[in-house]
C-alpha atoms as a PDB file:
ATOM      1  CA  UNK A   1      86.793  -6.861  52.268  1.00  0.00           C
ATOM      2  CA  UNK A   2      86.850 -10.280  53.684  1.00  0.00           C
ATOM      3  CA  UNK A   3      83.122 -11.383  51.890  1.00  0.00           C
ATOM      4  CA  UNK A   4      82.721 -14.568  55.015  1.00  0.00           C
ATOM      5  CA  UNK A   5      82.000 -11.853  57.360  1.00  0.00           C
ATOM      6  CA  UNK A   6      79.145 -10.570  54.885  1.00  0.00           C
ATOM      7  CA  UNK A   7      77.585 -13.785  53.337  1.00  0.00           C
ATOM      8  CA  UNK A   8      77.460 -17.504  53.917  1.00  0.00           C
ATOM      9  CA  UNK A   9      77.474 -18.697  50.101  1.00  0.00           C
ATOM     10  CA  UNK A  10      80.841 -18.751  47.968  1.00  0.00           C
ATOM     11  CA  UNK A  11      80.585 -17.906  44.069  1.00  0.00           C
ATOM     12  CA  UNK A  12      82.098 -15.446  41.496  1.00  0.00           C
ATOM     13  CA  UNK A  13      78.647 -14.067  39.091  1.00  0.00           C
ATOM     14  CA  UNK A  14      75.498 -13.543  40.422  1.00  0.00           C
ATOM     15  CA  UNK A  15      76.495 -14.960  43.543  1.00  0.00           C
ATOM     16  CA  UNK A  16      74.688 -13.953  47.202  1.00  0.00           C
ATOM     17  CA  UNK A  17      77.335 -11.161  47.176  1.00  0.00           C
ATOM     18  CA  UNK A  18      76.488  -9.683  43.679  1.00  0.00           C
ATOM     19  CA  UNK A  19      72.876 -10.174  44.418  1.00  0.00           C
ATOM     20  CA  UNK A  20      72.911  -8.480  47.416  1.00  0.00           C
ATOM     21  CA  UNK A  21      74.334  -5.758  46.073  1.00  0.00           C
ATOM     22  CA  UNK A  22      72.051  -5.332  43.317  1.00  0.00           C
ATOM     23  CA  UNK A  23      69.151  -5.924  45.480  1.00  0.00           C
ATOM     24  CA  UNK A  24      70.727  -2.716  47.176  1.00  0.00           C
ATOM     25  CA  UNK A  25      71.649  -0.767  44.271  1.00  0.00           C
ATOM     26  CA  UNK A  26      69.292  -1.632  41.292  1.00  0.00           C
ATOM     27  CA  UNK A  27      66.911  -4.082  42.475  1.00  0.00           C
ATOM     28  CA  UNK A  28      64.619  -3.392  39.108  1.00  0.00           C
ATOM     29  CA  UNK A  29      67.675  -5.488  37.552  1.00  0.00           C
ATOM     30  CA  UNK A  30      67.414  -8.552  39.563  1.00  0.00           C
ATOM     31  CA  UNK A  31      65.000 -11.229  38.572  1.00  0.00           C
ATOM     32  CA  UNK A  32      62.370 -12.409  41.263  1.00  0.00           C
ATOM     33  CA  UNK A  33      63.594 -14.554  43.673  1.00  0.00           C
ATOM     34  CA  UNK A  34      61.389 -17.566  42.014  1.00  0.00           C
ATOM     35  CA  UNK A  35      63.608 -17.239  38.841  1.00  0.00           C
ATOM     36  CA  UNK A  36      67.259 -17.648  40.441  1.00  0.00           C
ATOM     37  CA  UNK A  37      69.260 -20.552  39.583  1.00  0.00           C
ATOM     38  CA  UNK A  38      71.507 -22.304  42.600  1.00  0.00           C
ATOM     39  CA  UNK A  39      74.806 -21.629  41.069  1.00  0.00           C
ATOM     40  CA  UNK A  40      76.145 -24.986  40.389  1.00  0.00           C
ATOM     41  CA  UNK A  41      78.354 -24.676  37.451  1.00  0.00           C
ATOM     42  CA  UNK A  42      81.239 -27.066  35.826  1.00  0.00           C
ATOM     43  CA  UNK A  43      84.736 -26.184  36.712  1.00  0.00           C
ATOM     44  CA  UNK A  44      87.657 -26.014  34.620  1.00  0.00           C
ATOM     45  CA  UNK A  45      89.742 -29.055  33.450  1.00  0.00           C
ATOM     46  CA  UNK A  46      93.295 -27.409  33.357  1.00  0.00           C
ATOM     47  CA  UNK A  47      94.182 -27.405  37.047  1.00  0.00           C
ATOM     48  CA  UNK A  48      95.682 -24.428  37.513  1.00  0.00           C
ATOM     49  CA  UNK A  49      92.511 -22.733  36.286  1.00  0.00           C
ATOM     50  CA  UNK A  50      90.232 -24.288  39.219  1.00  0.00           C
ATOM     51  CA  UNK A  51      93.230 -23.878  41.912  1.00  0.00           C
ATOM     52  CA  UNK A  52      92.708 -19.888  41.093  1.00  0.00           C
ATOM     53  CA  UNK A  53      96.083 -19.072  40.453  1.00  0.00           C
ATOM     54  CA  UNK A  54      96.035 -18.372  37.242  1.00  0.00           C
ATOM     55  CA  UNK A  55      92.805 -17.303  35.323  1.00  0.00           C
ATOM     56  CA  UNK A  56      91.391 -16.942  31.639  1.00  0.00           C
ATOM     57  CA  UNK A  57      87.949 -15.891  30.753  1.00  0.00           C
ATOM     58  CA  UNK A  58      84.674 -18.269  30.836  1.00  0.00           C
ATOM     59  CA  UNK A  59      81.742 -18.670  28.777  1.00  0.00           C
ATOM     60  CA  UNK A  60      78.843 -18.411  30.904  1.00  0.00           C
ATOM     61  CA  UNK A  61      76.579 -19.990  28.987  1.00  0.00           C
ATOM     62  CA  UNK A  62      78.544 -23.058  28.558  1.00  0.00           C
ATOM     63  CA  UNK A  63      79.623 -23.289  32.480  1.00  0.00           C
ATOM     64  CA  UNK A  64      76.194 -22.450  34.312  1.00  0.00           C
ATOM     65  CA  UNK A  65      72.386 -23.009  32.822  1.00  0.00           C
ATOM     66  CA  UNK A  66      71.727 -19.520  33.596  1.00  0.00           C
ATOM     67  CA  UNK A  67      75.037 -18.103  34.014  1.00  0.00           C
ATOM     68  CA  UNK A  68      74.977 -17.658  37.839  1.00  0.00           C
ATOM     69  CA  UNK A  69      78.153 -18.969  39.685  1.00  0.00           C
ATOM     70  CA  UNK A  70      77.133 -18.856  42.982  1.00  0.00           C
ATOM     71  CA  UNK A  71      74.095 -19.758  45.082  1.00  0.00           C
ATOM     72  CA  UNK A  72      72.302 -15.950  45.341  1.00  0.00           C
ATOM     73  CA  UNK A  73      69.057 -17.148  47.509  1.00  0.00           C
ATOM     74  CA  UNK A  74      70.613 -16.261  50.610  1.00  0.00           C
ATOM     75  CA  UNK A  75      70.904 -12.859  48.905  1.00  0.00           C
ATOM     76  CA  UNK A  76      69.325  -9.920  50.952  1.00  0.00           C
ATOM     77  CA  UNK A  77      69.378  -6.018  50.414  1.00  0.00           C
ATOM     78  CA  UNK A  78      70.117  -5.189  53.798  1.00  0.00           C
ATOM     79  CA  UNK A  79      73.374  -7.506  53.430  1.00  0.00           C
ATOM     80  CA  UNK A  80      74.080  -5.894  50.204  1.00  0.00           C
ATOM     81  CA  UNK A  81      73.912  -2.386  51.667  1.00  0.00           C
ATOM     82  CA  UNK A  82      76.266  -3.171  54.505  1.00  0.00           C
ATOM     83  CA  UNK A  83      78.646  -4.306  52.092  1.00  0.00           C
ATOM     84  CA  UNK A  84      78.351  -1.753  50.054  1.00  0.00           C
ATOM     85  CA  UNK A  85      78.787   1.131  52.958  1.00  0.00           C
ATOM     86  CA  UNK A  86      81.625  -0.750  54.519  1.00  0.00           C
ATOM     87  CA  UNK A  87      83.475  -1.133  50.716  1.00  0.00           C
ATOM     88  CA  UNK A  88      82.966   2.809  50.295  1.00  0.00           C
ATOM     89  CA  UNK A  89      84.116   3.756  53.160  1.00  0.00           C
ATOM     90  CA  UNK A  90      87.468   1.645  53.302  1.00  0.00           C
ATOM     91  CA  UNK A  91      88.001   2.671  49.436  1.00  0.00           C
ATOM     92  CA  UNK A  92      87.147   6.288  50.302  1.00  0.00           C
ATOM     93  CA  UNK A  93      89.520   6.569  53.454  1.00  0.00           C
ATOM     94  CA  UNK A  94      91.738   4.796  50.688  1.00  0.00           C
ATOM     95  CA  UNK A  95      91.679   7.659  48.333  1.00  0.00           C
ATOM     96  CA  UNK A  96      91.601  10.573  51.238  1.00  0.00           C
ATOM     97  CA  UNK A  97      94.690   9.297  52.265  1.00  0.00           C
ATOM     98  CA  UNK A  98      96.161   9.029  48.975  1.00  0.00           C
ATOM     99  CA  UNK A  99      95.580  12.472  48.404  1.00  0.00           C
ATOM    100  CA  UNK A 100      97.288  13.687  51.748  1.00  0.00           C
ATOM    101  CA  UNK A 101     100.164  11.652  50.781  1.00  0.00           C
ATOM    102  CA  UNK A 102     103.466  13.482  50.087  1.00  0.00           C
ATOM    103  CA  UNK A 103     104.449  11.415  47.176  1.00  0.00           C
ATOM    104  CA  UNK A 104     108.346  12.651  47.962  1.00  0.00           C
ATOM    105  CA  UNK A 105     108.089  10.439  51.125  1.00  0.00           C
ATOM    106  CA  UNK A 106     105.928   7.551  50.698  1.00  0.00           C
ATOM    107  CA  UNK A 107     107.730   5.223  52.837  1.00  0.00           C
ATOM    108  CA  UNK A 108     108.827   4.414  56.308  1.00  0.00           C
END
């Protein structure tokens, strides 16, 4: 899913996308809104890390005060539960049409 048409803040973790959703899904997970961070977190030195072509694992702790990466306070539940119908229903047309699929003749 293209997340711009969804939310107006960019981040990876805890971000207004992953907040949303858990605002949706498990809201007795998310902190109240007083408590959230802004996101700001230190980027990589290696280049090709922060370009996002080629990845490696972070330590949260040591990139983000409270390991957010991601401004979350535009974060809603009724953005989060768009987002979450529109993902289900691409991924489940996805797998309904996997399953019709004559795996003989996949291609065109």
């Amino acid at each position: 899913m293209d997340k711009d048409l969804y939310f107006d803040e960019k981040g990876d973790h805890a971000d207004e996308m992953e907040t949303s959703l858990m605002l949706h899904l498990r809201p007795d997970l998310v902190l109240p809104r007083e408590k959230w961070g802004d996101g700001a977190s230190k980027k990589y030195k290696i280049k090709s890390f922060s370009e996002g072509w080629a990845w490696a694992e972070r330590e949260w702790s040591k990139i983000s005060e409270d390991t957010g990466v991601g401004n979350p306070h535009k974060s809603t539940k009724e953005k989060g539960e768009r987002f979450f119908k529109d993902v289900t229903r691409k991924m489940g047309h996805f797998i309904y049409e996997l399953c019709q699929a004559d795996t003989e003749d996949l291609y065109e």
